[in-house]
N, C-alpha and C. Protein backbone atom coordinates (compact mmCIF):
# COMPACT_ATOMS: atom_id res chain seq x y z
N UNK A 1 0.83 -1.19 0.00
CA UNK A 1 0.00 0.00 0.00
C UNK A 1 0.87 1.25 0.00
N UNK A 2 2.18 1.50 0.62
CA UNK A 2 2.92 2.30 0.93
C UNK A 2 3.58 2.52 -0.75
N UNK A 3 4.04 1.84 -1.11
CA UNK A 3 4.66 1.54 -2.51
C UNK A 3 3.85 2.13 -3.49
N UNK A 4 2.42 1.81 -3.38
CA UNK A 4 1.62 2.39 -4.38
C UNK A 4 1.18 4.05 -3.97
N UNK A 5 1.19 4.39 -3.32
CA UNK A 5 0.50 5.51 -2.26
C UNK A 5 2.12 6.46 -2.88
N UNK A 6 3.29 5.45 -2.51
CA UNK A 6 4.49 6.37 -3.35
C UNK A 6 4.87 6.95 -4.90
N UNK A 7 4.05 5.78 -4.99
CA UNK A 7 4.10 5.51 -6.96
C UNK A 7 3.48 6.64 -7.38
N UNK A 8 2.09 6.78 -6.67
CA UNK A 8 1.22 7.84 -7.50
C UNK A 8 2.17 9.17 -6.97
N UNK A 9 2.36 9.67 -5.79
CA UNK A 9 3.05 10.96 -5.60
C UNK A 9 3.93 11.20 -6.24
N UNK A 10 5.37 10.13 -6.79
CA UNK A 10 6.13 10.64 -7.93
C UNK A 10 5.70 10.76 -8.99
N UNK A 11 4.20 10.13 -9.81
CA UNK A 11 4.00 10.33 -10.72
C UNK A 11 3.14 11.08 -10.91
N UNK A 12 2.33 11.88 -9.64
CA UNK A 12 1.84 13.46 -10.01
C UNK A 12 3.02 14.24 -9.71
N UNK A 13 3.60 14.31 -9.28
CA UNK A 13 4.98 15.20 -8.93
C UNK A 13 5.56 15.00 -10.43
N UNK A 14 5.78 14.22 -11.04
CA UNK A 14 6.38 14.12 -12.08
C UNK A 14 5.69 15.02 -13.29
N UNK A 15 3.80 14.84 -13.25
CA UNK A 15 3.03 15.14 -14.08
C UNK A 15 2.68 16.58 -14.12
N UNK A 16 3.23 17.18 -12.77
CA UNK A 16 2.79 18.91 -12.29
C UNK A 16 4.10 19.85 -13.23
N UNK A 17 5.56 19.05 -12.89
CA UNK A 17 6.78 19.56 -13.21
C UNK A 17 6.41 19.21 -15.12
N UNK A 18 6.16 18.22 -15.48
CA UNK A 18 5.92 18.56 -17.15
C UNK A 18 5.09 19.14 -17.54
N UNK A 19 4.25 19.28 -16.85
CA UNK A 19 3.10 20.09 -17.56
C UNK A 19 3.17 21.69 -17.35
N UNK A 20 4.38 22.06 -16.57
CA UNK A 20 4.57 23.68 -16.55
C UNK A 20 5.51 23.64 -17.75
N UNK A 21 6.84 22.47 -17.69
CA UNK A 21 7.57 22.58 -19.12
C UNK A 21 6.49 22.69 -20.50
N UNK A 22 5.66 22.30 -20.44
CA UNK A 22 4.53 22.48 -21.78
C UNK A 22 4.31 23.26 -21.93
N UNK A 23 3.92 23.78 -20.95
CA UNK A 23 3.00 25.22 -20.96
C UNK A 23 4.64 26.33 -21.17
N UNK A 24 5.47 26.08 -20.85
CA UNK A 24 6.86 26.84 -21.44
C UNK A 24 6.94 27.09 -22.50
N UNK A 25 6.83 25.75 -22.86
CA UNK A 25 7.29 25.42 -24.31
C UNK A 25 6.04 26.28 -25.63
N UNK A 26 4.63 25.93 -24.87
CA UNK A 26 4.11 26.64 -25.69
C UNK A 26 3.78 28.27 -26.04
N UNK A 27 4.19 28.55 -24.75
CA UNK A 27 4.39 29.85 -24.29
C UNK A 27 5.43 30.66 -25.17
N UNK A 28 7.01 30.00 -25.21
CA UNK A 28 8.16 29.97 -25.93
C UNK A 28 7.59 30.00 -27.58
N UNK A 29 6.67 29.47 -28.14
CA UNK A 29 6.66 28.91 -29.42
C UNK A 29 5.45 30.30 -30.00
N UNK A 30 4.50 30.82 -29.11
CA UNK A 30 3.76 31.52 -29.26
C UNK A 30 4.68 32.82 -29.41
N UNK A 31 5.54 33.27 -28.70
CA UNK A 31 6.03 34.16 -28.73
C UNK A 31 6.94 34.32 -30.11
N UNK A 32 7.38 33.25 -30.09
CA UNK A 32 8.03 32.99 -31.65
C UNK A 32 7.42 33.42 -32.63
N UNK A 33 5.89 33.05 -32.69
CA UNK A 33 5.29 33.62 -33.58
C UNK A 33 4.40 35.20 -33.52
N UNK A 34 4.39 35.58 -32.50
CA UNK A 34 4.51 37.01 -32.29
C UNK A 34 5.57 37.70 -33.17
N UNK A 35 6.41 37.13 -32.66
CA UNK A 35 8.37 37.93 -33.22
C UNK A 35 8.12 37.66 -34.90
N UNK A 36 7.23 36.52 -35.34
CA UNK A 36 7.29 36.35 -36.84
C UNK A 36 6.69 37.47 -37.37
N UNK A 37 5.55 37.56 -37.00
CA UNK A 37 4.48 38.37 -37.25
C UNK A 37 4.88 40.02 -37.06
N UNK A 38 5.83 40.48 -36.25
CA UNK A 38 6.28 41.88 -36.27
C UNK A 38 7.68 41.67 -37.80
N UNK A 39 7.97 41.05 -37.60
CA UNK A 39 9.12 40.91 -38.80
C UNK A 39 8.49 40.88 -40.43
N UNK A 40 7.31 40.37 -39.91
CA UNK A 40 6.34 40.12 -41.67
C UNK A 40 5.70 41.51 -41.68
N UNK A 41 5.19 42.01 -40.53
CA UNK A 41 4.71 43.73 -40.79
C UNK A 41 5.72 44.66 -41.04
N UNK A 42 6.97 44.48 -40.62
CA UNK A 42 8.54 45.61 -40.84
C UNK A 42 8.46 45.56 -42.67
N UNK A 43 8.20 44.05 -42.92
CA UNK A 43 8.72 44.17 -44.37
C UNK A 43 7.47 44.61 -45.16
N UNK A 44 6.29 44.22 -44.70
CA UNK A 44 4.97 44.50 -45.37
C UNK A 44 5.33 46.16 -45.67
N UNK A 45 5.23 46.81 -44.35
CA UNK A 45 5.54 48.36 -44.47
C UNK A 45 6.78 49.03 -45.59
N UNK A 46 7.49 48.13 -45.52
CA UNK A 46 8.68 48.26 -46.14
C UNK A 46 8.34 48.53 -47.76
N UNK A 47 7.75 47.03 -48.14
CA UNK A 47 6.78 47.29 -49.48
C UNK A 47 5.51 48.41 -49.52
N UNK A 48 5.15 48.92 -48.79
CA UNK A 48 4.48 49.69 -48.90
C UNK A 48 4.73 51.23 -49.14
N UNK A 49 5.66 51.24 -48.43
CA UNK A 49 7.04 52.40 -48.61
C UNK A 49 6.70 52.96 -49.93
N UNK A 50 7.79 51.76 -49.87
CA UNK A 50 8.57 51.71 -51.69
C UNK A 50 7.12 51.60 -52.81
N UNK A 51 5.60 51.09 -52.95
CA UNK A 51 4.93 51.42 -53.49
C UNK A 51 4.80 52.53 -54.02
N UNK A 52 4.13 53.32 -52.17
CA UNK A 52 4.16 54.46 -52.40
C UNK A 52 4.98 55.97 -52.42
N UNK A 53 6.06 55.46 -52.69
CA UNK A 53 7.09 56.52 -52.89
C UNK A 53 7.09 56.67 -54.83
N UNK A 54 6.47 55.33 -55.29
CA UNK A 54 6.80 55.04 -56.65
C UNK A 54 5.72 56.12 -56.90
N UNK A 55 4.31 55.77 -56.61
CA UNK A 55 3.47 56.65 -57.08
C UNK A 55 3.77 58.26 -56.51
N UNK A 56 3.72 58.38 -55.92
CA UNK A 56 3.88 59.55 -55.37
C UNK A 56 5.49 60.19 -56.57
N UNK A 57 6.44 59.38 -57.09
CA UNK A 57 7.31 60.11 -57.70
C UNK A 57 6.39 59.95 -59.25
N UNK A 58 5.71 59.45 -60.05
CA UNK A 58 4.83 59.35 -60.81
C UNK A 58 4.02 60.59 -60.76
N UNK A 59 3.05 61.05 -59.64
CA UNK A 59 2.25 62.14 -59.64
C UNK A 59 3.06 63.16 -59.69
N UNK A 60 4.40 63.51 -59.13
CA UNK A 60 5.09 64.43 -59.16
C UNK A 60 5.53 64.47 -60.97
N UNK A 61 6.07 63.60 -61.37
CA UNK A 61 6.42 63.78 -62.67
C UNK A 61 5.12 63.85 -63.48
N UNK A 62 3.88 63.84 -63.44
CA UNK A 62 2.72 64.20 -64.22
C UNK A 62 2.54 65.61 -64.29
N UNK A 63 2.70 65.54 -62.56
CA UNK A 63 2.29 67.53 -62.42
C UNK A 63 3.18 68.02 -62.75
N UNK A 64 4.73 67.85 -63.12
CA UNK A 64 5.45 68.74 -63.88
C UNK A 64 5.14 68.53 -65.57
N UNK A 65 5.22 67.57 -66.22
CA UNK A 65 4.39 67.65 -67.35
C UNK A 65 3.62 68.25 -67.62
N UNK A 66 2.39 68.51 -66.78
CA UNK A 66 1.23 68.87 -67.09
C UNK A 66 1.32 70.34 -67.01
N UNK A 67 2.50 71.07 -66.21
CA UNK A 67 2.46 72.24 -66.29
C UNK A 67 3.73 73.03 -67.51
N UNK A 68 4.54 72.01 -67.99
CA UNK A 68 5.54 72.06 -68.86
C UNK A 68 4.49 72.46 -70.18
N UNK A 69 3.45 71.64 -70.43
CA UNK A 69 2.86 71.83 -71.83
C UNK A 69 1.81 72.75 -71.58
N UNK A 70 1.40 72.78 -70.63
CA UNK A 70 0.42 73.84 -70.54
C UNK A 70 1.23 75.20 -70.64
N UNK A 71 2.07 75.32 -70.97
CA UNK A 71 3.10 76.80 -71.19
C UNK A 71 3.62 77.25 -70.01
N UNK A 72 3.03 76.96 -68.50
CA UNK A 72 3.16 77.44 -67.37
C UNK A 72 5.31 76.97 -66.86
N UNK A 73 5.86 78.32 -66.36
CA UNK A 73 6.59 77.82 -65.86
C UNK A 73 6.76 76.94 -64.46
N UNK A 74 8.07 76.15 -64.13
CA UNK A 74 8.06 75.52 -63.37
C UNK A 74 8.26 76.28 -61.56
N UNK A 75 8.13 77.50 -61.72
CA UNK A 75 8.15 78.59 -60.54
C UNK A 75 6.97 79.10 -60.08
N UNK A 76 6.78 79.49 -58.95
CA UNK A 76 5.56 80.50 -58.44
C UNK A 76 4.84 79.28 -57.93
N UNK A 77 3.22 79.45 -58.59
CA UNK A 77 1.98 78.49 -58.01
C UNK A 77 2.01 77.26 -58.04
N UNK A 78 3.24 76.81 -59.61
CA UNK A 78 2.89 75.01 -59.84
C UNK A 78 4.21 74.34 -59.00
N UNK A 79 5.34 75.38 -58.72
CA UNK A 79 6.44 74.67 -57.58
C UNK A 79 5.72 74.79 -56.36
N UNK A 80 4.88 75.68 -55.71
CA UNK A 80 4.45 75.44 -54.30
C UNK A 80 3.41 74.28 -54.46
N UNK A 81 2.66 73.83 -55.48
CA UNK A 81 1.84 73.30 -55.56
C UNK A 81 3.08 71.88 -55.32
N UNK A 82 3.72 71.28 -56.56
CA UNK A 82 4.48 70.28 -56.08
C UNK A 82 4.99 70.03 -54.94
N UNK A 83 5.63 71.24 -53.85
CA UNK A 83 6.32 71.09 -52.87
C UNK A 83 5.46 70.50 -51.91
N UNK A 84 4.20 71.53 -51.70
CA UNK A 84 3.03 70.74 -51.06
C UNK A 84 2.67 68.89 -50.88
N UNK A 85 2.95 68.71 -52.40
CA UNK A 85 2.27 67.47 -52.85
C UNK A 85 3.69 66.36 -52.34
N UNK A 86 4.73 67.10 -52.48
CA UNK A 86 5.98 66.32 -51.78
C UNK A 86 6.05 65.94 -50.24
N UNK A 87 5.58 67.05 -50.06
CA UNK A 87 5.31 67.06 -47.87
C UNK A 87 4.25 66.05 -47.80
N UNK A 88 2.99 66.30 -48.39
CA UNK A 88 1.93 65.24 -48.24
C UNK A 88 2.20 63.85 -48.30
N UNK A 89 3.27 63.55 -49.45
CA UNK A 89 3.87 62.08 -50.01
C UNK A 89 4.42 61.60 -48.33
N UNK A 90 5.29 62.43 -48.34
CA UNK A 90 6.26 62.19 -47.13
C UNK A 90 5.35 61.64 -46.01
N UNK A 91 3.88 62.54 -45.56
CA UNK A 91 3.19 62.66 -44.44
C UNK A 91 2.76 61.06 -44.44
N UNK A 92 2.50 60.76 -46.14
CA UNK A 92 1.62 59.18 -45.85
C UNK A 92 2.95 58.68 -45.59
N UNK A 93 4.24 58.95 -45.91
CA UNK A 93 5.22 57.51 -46.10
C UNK A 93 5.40 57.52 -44.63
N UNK A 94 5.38 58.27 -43.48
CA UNK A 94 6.02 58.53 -42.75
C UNK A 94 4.33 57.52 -41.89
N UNK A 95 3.52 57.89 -42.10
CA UNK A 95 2.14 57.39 -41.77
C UNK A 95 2.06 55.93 -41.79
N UNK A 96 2.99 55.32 -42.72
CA UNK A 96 3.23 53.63 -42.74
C UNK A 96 3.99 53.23 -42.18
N UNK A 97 4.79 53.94 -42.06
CA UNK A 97 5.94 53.50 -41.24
C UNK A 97 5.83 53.88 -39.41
N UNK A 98 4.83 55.01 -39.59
CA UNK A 98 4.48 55.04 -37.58
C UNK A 98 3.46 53.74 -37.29
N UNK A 99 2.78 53.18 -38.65
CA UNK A 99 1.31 52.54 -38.12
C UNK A 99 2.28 50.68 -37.81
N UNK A 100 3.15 51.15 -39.04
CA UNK A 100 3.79 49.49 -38.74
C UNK A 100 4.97 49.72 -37.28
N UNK A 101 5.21 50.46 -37.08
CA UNK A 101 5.98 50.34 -35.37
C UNK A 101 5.00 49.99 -34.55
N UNK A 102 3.90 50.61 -34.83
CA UNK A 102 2.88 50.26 -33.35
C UNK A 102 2.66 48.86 -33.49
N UNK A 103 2.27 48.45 -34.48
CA UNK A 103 1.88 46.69 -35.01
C UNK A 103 2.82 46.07 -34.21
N UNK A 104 4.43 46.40 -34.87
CA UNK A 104 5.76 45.58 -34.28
C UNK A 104 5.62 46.08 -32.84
N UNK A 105 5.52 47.21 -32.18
CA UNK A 105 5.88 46.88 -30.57
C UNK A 105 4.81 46.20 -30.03
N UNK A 106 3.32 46.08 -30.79
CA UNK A 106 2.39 45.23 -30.01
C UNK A 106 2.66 43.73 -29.76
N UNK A 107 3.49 43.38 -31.01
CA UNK A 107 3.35 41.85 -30.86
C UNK A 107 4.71 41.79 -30.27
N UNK A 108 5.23 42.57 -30.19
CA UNK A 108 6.56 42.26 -29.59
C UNK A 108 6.44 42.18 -27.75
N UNK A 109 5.52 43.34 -27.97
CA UNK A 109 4.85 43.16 -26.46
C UNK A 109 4.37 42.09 -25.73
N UNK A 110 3.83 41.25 -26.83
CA UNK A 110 2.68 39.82 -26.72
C UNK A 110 3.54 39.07 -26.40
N UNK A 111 4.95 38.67 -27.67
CA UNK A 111 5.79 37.86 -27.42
C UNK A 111 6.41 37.76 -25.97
N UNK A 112 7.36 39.64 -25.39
CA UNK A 112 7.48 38.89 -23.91
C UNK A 112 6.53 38.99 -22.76
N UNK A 113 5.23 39.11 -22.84
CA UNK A 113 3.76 38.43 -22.20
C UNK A 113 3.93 36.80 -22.08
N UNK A 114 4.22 36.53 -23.37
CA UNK A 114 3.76 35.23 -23.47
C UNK A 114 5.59 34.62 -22.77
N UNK A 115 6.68 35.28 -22.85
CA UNK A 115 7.25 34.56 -22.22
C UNK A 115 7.16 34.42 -20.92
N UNK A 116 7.06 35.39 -20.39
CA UNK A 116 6.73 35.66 -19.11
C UNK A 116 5.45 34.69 -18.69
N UNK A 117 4.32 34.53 -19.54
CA UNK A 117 3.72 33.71 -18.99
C UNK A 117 4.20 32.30 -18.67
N UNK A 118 5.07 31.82 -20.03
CA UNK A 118 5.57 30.54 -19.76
C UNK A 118 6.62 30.55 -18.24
N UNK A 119 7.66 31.53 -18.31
CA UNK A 119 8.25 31.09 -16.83
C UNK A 119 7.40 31.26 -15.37
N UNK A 120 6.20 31.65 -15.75
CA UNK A 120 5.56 31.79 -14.55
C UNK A 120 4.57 30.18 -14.23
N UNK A 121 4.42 29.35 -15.65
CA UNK A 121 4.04 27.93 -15.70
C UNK A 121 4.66 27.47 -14.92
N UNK A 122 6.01 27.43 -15.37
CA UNK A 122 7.19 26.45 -14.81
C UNK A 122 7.02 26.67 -13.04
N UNK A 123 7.40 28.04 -12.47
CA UNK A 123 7.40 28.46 -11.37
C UNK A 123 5.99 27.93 -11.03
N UNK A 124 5.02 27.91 -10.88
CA UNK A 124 3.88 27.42 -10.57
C UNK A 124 3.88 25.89 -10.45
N UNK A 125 4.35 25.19 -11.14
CA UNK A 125 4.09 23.74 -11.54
C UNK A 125 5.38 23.30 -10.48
N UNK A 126 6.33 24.05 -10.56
CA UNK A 126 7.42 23.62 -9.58
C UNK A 126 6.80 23.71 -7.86
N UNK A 127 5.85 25.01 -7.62
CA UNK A 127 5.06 24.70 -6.24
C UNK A 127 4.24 23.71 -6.23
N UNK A 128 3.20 23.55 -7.28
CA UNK A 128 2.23 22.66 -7.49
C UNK A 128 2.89 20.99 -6.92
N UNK A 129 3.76 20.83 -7.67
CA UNK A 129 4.85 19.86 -7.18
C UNK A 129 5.10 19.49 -6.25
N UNK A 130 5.17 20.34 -5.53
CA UNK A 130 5.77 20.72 -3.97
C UNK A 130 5.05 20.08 -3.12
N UNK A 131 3.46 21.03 -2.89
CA UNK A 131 2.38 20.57 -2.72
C UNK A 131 1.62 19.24 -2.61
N UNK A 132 1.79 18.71 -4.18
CA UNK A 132 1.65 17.14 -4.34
C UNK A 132 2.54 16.28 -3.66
N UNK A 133 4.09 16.50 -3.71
CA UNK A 133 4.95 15.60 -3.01
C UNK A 133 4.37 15.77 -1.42
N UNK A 134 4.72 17.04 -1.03
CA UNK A 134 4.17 17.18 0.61
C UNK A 134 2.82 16.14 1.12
N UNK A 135 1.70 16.24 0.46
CA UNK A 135 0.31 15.97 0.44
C UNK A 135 0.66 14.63 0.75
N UNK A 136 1.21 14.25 -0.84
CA UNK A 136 1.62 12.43 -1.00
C UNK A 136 2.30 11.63 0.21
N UNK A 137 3.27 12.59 0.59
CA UNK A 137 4.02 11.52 1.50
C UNK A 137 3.44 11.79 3.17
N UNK A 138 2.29 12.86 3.57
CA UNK A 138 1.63 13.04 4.38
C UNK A 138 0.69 11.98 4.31
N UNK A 139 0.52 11.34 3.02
CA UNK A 139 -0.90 10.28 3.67
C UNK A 139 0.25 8.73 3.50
N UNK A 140 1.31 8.66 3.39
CA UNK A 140 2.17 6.99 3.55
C UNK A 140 2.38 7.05 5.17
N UNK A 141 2.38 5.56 5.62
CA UNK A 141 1.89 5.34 6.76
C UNK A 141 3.33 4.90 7.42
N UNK A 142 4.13 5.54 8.35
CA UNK A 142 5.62 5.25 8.62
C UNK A 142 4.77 4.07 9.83
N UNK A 143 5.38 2.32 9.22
CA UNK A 143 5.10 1.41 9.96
C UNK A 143 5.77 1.60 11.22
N UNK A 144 6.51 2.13 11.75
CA UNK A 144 7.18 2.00 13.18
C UNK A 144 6.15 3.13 13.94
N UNK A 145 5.69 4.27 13.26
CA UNK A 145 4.78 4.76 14.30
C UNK A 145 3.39 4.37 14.35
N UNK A 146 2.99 3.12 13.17
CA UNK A 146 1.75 2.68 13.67
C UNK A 146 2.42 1.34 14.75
N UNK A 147 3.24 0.71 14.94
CA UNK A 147 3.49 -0.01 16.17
C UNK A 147 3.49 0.74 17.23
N UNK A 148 4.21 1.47 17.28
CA UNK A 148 4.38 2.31 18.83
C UNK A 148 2.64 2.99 18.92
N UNK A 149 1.72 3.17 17.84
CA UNK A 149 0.58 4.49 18.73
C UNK A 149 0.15 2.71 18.83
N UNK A 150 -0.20 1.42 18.04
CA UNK A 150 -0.73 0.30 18.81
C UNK A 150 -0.47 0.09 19.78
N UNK A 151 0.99 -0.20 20.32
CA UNK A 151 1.49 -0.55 21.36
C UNK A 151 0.86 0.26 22.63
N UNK A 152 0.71 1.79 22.33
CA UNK A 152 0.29 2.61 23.05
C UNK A 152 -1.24 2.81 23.56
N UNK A 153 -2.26 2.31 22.63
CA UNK A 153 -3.17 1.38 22.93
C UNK A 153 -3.70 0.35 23.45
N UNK A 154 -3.14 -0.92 23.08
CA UNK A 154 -3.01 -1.90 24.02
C UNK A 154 -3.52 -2.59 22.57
N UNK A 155 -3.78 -2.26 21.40
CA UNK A 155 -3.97 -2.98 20.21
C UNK A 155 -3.03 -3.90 19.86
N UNK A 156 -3.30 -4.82 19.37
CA UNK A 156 -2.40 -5.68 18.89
C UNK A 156 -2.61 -6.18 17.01
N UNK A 157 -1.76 -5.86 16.58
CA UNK A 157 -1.47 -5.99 15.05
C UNK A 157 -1.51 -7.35 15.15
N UNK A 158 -2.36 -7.23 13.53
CA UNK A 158 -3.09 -8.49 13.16
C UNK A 158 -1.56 -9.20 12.35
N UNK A 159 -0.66 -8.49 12.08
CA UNK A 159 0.22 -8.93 10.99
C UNK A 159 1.63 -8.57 11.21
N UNK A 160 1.94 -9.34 11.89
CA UNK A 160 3.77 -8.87 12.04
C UNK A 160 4.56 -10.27 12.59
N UNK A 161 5.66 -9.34 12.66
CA UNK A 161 6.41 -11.05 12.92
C UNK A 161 7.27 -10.08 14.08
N UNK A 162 7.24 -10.56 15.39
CA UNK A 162 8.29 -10.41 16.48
C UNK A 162 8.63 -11.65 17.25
N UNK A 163 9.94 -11.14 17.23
CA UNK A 163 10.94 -12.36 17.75
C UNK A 163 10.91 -12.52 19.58
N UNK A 164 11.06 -13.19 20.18
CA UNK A 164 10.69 -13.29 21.36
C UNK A 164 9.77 -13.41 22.02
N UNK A 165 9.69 -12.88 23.51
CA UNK A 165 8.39 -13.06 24.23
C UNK A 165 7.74 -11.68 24.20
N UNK A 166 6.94 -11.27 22.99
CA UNK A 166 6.19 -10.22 23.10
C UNK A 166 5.01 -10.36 22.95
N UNK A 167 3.75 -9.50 23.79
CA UNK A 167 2.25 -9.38 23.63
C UNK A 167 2.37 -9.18 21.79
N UNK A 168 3.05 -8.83 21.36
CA UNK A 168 2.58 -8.07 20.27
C UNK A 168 2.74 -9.18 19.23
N UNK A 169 2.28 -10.24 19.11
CA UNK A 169 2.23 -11.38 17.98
C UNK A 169 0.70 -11.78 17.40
N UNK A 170 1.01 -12.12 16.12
CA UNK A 170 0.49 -11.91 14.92
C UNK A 170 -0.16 -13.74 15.42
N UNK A 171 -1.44 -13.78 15.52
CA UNK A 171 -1.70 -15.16 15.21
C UNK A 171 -1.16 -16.14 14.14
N UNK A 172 -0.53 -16.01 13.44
CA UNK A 172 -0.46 -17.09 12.94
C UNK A 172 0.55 -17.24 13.36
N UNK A 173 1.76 -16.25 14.16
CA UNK A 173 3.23 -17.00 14.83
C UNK A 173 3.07 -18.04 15.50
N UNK A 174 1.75 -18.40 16.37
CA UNK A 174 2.13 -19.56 17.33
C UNK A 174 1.98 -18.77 18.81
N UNK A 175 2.05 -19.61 19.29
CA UNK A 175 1.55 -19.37 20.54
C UNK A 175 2.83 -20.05 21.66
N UNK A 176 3.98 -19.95 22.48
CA UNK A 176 4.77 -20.05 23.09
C UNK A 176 4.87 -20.03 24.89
């Protein structure tokens, strides 16, 4: 009974300590993919950039065209007009590139959340552990202090073997 009563306490003790490593591990693997996911928005933005820097140098080279043939020189109303339209370009490029930092520090944020959650598994599962071992070996029965509280009774154990002339024999020793 003692043997089995031991068996199960190492093998929830065993089952508390892996199951915080799991919860690590998945914790660890989630965050991984946090960290993916800010690295796929750096470059998304990146292409987006470069899109729109293309168009934006496109509209600029239309509106100088358009004011080249229209007879207008390239000074006065149609350069403030471009310069304008240059600051604006800038305002969106600069606009993709603030919206994709916030993206990347969120998940970057998530990622050490989620590590942090995993070492707080482990730490948990390592008390949990604790707990279970304590519990477990609080209910195994140390045979020398159930002789002595019998003895201290005046009970006599149904099952033992003592050598000599003691009250304390097990019927089937015999009788002397």
């Amino acid at each position: 009974m003692c043997t089995l009563a031991l068996i199960g306490t190492a093998l929830s003790v065993g089952g508390a300590l892996v199951e915080g490593q799991q919860s690590k591990r998945m914790a660890d693997y989630q965050a991984r993919a946090y960290e993916q996911q800010a690295q796929a928005d750096a470059q998304s933005a990146a292409f987006d950039q470069s899109q729109e820097r293309n168009k934006q140098d496109l509209l600029q080279g239309q509106a100088r065209a358009q004011a080249g043939v229209s007879g207008v020189g390239i000074s006065g109303s149609p350069t403030e007009v471009l310069a304008a339209n240059a600051r604006q370009g800038q305002l969106d490029l600069d606009a993709i590139q603030y919206g994709s930092k916030l993206r990347q520090n969120n998940l970057n944020t998530q990622a050490a959340i989620s590590r942090f959650s995993g070492k707080q598994a482990v730490t948990a599962s390592i008390f949990n552990a604790g707990t279970v071992l304590v519990g477990g070996l609080s209910k195994i029965q140390d045979p020398t202090k159930a002789a002595v509280s019998n003895m201290a009774t005046g009970a006599v154990p149904t099952r033992s073997v003592i050598f000599g002339r003691s009250p304390l024999r097990a019927a089937w020793a015999g009788r002397s």
